[in-house]
PDB file of N, CA and C in Angstrom:
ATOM      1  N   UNK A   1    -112.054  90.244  96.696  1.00  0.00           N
ATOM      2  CA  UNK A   1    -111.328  90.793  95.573  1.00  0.00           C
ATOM      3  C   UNK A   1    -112.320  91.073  94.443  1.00  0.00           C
ATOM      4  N   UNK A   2    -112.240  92.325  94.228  1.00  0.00           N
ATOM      5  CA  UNK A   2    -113.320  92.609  92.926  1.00  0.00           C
ATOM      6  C   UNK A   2    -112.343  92.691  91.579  1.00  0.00           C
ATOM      7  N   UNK A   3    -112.728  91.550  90.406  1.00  0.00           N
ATOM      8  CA  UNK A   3    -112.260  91.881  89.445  1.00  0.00           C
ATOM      9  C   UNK A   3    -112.670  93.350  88.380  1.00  0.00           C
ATOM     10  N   UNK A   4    -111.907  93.797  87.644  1.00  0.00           N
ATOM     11  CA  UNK A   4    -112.149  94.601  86.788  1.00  0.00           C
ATOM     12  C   UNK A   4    -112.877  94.197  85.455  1.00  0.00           C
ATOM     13  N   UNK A   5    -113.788  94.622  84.812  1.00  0.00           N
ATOM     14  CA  UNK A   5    -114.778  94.334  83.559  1.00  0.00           C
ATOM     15  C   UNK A   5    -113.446  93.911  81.988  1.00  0.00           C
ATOM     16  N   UNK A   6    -112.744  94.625  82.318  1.00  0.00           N
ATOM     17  CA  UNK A   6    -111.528  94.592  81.285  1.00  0.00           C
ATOM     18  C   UNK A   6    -110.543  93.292  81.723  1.00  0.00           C
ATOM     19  N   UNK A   7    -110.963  92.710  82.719  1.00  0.00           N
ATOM     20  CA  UNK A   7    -109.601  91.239  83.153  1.00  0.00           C
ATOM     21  C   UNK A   7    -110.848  90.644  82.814  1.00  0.00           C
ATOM     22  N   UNK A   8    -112.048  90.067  83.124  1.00  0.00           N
ATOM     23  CA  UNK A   8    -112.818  89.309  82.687  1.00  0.00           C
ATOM     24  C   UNK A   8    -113.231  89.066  81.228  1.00  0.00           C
ATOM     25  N   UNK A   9    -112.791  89.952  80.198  1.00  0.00           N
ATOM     26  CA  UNK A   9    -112.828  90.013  79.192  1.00  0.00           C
ATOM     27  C   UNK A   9    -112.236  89.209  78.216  1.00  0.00           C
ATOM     28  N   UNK A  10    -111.062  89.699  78.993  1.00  0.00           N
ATOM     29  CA  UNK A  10    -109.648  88.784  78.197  1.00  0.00           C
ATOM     30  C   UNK A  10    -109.336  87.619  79.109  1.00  0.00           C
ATOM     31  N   UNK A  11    -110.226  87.192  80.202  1.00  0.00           N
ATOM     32  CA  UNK A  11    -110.016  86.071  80.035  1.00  0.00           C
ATOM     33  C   UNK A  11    -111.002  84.944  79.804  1.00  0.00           C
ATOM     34  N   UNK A  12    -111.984  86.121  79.357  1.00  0.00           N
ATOM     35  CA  UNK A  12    -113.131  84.941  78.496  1.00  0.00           C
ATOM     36  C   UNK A  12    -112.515  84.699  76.425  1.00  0.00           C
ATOM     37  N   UNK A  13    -111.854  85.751  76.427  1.00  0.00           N
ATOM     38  CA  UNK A  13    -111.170  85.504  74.872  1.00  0.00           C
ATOM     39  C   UNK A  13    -110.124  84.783  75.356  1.00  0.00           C
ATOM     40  N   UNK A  14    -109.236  84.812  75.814  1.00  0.00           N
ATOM     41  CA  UNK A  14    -108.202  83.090  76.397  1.00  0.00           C
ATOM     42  C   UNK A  14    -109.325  81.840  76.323  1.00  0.00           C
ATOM     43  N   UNK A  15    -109.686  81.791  76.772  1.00  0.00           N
ATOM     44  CA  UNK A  15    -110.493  80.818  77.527  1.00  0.00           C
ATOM     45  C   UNK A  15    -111.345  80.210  75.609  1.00  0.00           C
ATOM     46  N   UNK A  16    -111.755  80.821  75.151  1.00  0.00           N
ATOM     47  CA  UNK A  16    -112.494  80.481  74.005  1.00  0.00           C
ATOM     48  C   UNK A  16    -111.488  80.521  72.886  1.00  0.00           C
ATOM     49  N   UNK A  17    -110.490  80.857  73.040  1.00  0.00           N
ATOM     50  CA  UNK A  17    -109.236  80.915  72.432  1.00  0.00           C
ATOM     51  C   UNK A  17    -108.654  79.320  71.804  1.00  0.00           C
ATOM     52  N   UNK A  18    -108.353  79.139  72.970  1.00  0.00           N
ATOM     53  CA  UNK A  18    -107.778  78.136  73.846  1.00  0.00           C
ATOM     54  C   UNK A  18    -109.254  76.143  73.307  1.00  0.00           C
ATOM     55  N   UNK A  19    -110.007  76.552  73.702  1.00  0.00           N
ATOM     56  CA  UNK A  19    -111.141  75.947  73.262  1.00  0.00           C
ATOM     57  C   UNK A  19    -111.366  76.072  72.091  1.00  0.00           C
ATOM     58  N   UNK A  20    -111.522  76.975  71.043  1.00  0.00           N
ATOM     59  CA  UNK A  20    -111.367  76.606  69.863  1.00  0.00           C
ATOM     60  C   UNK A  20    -110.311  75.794  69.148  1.00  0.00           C
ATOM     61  N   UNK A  21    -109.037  76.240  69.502  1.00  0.00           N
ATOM     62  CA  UNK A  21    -107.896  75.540  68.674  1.00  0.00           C
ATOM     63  C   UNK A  21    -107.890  74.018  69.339  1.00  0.00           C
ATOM     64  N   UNK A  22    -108.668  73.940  70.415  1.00  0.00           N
ATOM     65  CA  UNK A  22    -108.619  72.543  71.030  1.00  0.00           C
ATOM     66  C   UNK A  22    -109.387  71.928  69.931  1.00  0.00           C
ATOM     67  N   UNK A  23    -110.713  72.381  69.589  1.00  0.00           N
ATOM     68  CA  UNK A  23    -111.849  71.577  68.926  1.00  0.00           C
ATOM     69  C   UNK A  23    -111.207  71.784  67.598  1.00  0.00           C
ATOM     70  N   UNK A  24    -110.281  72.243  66.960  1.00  0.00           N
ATOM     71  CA  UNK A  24    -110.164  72.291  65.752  1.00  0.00           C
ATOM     72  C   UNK A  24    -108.863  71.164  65.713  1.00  0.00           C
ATOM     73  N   UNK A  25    -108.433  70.595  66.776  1.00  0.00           N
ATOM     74  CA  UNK A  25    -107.447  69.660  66.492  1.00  0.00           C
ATOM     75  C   UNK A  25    -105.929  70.192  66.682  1.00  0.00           C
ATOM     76  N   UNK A  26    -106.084  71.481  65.257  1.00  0.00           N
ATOM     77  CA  UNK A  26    -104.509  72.305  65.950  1.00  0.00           C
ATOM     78  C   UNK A  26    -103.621  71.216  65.120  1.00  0.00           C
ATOM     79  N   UNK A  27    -103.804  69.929  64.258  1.00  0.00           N
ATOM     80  CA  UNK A  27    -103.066  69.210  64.199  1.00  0.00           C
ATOM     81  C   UNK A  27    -103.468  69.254  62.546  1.00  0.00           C
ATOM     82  N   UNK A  28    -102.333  68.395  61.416  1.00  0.00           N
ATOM     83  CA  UNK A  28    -102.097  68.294  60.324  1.00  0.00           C
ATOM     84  C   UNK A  28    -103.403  67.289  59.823  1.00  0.00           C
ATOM     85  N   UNK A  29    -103.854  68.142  59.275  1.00  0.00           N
ATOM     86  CA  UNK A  29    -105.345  67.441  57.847  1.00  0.00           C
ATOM     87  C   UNK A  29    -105.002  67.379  56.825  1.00  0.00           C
ATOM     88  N   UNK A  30    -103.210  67.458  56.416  1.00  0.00           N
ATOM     89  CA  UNK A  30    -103.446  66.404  55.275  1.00  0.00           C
ATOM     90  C   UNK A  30    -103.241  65.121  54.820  1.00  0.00           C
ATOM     91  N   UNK A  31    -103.503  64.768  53.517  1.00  0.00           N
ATOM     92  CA  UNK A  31    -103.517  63.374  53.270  1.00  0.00           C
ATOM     93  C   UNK A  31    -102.577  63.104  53.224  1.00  0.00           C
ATOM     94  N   UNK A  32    -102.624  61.653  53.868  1.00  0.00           N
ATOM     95  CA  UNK A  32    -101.735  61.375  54.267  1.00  0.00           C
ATOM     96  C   UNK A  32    -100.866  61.362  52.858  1.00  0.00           C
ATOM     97  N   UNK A  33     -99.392  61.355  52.983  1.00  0.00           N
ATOM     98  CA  UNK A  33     -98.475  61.793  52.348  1.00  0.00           C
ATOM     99  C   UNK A  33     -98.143  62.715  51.350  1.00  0.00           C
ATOM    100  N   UNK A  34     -99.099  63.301  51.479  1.00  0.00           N
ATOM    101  CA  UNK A  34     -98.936  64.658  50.358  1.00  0.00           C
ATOM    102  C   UNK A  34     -97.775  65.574  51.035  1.00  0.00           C
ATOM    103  N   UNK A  35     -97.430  66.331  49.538  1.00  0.00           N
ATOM    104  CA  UNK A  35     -96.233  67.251  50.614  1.00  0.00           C
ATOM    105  C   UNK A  35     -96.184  68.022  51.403  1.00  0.00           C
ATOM    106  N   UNK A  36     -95.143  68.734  51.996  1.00  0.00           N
ATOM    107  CA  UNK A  36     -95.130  70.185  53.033  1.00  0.00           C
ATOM    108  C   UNK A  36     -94.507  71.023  52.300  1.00  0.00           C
ATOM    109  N   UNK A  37     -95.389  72.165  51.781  1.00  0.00           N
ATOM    110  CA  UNK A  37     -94.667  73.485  51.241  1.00  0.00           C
ATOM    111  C   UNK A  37     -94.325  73.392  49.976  1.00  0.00           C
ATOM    112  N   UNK A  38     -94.053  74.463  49.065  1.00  0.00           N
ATOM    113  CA  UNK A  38     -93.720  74.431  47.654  1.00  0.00           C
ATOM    114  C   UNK A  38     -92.331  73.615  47.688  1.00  0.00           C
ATOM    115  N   UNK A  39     -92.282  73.220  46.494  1.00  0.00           N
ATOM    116  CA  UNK A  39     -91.419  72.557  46.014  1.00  0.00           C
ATOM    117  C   UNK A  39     -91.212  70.988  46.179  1.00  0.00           C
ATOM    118  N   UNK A  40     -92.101  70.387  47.067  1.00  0.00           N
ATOM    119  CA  UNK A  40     -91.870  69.038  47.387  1.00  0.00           C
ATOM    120  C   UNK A  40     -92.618  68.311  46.341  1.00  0.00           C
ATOM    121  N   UNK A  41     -93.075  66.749  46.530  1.00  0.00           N
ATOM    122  CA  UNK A  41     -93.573  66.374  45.611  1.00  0.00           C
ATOM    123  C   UNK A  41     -93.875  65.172  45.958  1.00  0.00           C
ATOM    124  N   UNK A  42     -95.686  64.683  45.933  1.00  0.00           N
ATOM    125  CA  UNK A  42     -96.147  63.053  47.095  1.00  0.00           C
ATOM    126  C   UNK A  42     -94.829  62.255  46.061  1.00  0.00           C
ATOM    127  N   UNK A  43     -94.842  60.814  46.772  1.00  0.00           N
ATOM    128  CA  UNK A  43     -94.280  60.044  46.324  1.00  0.00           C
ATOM    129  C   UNK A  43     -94.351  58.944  45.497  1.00  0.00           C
ATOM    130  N   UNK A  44     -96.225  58.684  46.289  1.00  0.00           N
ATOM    131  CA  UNK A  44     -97.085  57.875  45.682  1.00  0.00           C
ATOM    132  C   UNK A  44     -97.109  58.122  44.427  1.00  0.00           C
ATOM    133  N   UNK A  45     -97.692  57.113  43.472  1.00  0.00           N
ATOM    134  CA  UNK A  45     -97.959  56.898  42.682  1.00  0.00           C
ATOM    135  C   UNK A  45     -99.231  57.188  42.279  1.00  0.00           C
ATOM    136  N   UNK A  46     -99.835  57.388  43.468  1.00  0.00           N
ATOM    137  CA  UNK A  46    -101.397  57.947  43.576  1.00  0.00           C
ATOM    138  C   UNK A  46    -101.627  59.046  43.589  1.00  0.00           C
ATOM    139  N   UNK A  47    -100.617  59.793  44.136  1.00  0.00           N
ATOM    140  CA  UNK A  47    -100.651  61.366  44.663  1.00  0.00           C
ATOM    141  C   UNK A  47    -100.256  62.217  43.754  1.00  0.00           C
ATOM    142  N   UNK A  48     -99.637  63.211  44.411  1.00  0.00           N
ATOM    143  CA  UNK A  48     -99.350  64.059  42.970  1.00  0.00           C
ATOM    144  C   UNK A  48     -98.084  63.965  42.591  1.00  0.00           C
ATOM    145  N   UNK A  49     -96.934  63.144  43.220  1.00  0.00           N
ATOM    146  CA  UNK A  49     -96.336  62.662  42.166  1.00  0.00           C
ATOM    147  C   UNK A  49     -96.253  61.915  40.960  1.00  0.00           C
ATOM    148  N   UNK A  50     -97.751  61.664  40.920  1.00  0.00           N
ATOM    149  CA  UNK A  50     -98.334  60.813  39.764  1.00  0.00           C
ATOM    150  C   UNK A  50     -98.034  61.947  38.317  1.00  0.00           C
ATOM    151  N   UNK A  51     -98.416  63.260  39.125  1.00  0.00           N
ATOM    152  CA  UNK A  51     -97.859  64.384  37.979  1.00  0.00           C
ATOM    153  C   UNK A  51     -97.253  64.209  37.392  1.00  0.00           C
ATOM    154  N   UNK A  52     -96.281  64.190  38.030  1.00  0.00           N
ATOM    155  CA  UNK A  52     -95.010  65.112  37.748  1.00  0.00           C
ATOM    156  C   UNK A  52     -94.121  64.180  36.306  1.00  0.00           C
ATOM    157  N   UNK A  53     -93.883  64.761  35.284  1.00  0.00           N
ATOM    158  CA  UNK A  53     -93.500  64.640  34.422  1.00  0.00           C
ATOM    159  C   UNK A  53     -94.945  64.370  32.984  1.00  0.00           C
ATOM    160  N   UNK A  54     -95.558  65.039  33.249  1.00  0.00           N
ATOM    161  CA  UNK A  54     -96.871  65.044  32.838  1.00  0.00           C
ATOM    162  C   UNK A  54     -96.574  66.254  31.715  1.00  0.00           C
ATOM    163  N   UNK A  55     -97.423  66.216  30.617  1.00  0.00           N
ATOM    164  CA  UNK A  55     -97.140  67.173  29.576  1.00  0.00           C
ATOM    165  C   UNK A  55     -98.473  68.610  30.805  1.00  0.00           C
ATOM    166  N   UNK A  56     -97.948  69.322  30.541  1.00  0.00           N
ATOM    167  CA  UNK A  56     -99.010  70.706  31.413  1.00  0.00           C
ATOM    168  C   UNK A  56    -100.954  70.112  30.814  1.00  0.00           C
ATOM    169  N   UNK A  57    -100.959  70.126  29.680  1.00  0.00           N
ATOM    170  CA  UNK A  57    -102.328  69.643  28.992  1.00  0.00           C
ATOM    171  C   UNK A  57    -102.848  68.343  29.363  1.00  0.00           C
ATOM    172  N   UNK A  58    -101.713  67.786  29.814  1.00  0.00           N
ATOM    173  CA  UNK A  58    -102.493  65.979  30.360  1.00  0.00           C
ATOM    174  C   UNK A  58    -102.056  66.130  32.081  1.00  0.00           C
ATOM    175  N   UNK A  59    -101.392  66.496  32.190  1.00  0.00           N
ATOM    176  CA  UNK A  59    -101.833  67.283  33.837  1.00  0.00           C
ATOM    177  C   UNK A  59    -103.165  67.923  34.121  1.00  0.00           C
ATOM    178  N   UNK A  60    -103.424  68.832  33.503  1.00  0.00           N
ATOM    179  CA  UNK A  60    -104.655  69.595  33.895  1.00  0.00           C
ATOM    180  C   UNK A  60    -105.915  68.775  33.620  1.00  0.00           C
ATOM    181  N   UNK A  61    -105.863  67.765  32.133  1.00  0.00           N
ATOM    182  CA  UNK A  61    -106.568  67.025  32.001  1.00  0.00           C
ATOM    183  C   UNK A  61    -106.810  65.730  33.172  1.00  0.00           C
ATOM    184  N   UNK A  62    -106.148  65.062  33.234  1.00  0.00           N
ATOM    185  CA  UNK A  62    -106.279  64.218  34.294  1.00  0.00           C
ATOM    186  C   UNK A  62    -106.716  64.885  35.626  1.00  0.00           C
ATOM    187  N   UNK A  63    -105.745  65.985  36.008  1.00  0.00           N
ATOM    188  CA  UNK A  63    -106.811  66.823  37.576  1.00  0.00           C
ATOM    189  C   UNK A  63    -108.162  66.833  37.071  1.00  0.00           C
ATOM    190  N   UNK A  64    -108.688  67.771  36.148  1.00  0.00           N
ATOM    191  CA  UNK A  64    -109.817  67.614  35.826  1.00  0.00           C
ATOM    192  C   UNK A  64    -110.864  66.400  35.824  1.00  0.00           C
ATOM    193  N   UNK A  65    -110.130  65.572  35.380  1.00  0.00           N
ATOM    194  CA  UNK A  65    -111.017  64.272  35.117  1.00  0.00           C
ATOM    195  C   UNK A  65    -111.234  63.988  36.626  1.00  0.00           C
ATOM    196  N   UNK A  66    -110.602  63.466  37.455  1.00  0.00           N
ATOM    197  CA  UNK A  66    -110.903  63.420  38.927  1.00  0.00           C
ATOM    198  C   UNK A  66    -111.344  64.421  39.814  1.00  0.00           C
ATOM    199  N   UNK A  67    -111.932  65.474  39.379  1.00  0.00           N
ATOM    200  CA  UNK A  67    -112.434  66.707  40.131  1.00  0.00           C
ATOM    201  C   UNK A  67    -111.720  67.394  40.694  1.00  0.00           C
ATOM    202  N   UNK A  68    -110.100  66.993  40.746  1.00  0.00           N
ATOM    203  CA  UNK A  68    -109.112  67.814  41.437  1.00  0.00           C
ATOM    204  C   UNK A  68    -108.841  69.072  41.431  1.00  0.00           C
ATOM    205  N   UNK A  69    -109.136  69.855  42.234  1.00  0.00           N
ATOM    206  CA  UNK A  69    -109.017  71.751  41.991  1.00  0.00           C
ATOM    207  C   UNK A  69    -107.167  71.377  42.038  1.00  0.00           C
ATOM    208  N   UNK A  70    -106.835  72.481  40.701  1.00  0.00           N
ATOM    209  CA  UNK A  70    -105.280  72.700  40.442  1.00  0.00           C
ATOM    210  C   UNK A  70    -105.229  73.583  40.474  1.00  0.00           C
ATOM    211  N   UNK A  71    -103.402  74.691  40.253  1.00  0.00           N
ATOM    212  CA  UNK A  71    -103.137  75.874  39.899  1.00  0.00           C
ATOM    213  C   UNK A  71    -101.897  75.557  39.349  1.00  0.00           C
ATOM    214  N   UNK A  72    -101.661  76.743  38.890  1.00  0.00           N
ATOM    215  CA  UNK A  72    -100.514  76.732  38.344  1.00  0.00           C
ATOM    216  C   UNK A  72     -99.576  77.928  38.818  1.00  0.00           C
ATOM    217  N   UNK A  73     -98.020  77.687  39.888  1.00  0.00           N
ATOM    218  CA  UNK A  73     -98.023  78.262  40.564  1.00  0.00           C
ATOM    219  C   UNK A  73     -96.755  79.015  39.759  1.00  0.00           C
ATOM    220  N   UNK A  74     -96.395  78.849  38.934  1.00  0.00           N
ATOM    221  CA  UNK A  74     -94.782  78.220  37.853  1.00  0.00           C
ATOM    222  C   UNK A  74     -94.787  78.227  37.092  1.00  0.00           C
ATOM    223  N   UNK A  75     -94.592  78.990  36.018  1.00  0.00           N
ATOM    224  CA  UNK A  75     -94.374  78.075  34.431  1.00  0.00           C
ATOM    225  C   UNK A  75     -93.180  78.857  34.060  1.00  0.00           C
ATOM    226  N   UNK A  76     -92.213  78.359  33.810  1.00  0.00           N
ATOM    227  CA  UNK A  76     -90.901  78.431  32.874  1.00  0.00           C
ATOM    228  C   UNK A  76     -90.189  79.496  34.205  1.00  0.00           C
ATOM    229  N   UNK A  77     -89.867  80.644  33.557  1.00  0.00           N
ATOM    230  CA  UNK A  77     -89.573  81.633  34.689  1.00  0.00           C
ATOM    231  C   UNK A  77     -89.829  82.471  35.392  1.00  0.00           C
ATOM    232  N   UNK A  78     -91.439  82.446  34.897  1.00  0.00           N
ATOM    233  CA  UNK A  78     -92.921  83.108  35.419  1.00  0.00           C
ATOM    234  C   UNK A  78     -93.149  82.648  37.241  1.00  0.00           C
ATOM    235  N   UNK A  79     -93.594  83.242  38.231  1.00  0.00           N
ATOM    236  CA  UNK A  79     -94.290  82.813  39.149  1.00  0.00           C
ATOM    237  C   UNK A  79     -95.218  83.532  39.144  1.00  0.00           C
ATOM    238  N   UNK A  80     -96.450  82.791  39.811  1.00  0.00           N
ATOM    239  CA  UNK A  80     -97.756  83.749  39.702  1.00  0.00           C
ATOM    240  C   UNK A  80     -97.826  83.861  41.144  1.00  0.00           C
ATOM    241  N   UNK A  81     -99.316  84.990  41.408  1.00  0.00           N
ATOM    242  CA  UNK A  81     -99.569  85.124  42.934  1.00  0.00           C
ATOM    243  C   UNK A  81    -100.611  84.420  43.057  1.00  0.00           C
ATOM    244  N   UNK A  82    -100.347  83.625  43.965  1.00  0.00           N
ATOM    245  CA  UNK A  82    -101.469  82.733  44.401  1.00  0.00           C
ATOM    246  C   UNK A  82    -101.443  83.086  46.050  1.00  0.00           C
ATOM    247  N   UNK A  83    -103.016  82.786  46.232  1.00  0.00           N
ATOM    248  CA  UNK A  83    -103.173  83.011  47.771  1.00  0.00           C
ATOM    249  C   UNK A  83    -102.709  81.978  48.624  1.00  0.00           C
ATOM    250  N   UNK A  84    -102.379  82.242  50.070  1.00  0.00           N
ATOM    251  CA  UNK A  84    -102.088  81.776  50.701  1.00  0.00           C
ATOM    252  C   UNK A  84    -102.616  80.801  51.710  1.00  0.00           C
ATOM    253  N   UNK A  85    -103.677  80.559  51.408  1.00  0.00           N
ATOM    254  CA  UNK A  85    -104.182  79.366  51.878  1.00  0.00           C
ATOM    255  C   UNK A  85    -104.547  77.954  51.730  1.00  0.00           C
ATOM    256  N   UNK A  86    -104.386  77.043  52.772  1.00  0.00           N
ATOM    257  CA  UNK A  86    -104.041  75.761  52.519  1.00  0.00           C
ATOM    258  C   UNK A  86    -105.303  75.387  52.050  1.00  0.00           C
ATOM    259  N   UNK A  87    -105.436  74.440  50.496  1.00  0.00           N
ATOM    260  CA  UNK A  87    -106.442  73.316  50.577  1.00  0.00           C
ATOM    261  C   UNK A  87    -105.885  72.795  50.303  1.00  0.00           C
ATOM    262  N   UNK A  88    -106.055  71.388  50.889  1.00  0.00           N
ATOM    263  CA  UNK A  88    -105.616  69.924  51.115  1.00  0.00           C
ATOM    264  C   UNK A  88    -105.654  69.420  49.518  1.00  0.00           C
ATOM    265  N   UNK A  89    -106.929  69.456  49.197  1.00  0.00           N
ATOM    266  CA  UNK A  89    -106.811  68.840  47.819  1.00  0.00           C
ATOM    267  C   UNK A  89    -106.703  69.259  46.968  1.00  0.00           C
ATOM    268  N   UNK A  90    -105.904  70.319  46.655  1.00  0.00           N
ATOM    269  CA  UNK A  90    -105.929  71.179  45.620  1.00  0.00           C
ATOM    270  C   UNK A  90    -104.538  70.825  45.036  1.00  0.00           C
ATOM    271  N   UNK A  91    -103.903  70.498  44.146  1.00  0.00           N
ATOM    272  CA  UNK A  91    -102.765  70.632  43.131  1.00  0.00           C
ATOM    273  C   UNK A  91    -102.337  71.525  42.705  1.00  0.00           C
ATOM    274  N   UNK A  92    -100.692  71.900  43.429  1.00  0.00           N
ATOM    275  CA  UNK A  92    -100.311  73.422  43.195  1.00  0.00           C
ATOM    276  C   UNK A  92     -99.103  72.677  41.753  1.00  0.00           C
ATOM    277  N   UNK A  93     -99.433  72.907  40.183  1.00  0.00           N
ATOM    278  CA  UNK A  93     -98.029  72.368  39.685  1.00  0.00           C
ATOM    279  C   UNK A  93     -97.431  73.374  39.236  1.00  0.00           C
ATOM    280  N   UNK A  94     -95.701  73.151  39.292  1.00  0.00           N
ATOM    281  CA  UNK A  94     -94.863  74.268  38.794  1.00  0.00           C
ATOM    282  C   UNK A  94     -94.309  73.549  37.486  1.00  0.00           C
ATOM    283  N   UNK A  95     -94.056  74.138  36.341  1.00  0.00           N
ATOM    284  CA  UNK A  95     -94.087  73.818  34.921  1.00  0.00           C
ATOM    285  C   UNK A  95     -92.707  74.505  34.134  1.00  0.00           C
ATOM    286  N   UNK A  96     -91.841  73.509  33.931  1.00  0.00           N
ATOM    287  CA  UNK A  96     -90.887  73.723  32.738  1.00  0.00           C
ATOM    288  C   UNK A  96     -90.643  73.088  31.222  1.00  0.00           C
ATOM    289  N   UNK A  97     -90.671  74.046  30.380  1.00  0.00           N
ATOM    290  CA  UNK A  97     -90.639  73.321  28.759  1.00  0.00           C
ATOM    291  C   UNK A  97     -91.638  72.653  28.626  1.00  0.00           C
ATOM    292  N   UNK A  98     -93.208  73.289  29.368  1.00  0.00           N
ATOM    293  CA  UNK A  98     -94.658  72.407  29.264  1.00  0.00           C
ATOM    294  C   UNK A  98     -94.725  70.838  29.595  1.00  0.00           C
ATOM    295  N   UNK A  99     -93.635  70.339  30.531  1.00  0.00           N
ATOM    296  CA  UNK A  99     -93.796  69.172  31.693  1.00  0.00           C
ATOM    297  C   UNK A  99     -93.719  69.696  32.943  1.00  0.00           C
ATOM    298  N   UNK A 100     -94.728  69.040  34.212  1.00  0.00           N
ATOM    299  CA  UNK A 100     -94.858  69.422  35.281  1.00  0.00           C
ATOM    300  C   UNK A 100     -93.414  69.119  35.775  1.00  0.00           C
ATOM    301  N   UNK A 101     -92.926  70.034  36.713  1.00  0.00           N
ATOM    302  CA  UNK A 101     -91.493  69.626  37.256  1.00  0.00           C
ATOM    303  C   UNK A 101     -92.081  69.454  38.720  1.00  0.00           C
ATOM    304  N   UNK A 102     -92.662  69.649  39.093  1.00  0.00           N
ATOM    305  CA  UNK A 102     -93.269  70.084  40.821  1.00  0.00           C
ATOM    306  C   UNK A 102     -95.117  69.485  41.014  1.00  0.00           C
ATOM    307  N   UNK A 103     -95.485  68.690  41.534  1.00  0.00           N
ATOM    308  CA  UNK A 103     -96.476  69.356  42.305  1.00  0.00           C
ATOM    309  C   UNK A 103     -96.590  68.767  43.515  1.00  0.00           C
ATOM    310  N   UNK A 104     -98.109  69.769  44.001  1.00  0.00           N
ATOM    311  CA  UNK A 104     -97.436  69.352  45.505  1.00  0.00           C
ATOM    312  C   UNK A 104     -99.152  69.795  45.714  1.00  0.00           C
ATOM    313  N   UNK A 105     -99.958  69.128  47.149  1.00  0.00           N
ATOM    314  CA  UNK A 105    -101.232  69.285  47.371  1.00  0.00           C
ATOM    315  C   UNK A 105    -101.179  70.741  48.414  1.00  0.00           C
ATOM    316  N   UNK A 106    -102.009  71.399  48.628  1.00  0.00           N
ATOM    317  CA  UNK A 106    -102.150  72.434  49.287  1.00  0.00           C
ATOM    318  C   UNK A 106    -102.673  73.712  48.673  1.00  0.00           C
TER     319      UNK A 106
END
């Protein structure tokens, strides 16, 4: 049986496909208990529910002080565009009457 140059192709991209998402885990990197998706909020006391009820200026201050990359995804009835990709440690907070109402890591 002679294969064709075009089936060996695609099944060397399967094949490395398949092997990459293996070596990358494929599985959840974040910390542990931070949230899933806008609107949630850690629980901890450590996390970023530590935010939440934070004046916006001692929010950003405190991320800051711990090196924490933030955004601001929210404020009042504003949404901004933010990109769509996950970092783990990044602080997304959403903001009403200049107290955090939301944040959430990602």
């Amino acid at each position: 049986m002679r294969l064709r140059p075009g089936v060996l192709v695609v099944a060397a991209a399967v094949t490395v496909g398949t092997v990459g998402l293996t070596a990358c885990g494929g599985g959840d990197d974040r910390p542990r208990g931070s949230s899933r998706g806008s609107g949630t909020t850690e629980t901890t006391a450590t996390g970023a529910g530590a935010y939440v009820g934070l004046s916006k200026r001692a929010a950003i201050a405190k991320a800051d002080a711990s090196d924490t990359p933030w955004r601001i995804t929210r404020e009042d009835d504003e949404s901004f565009m933010v990109t769509q990709d996950y970092v783990p440690e990044r602080l997304n907070f959403e903001i009403d009457d200049g107290t955090v109402t939301t944040a959430a890591y990602g």
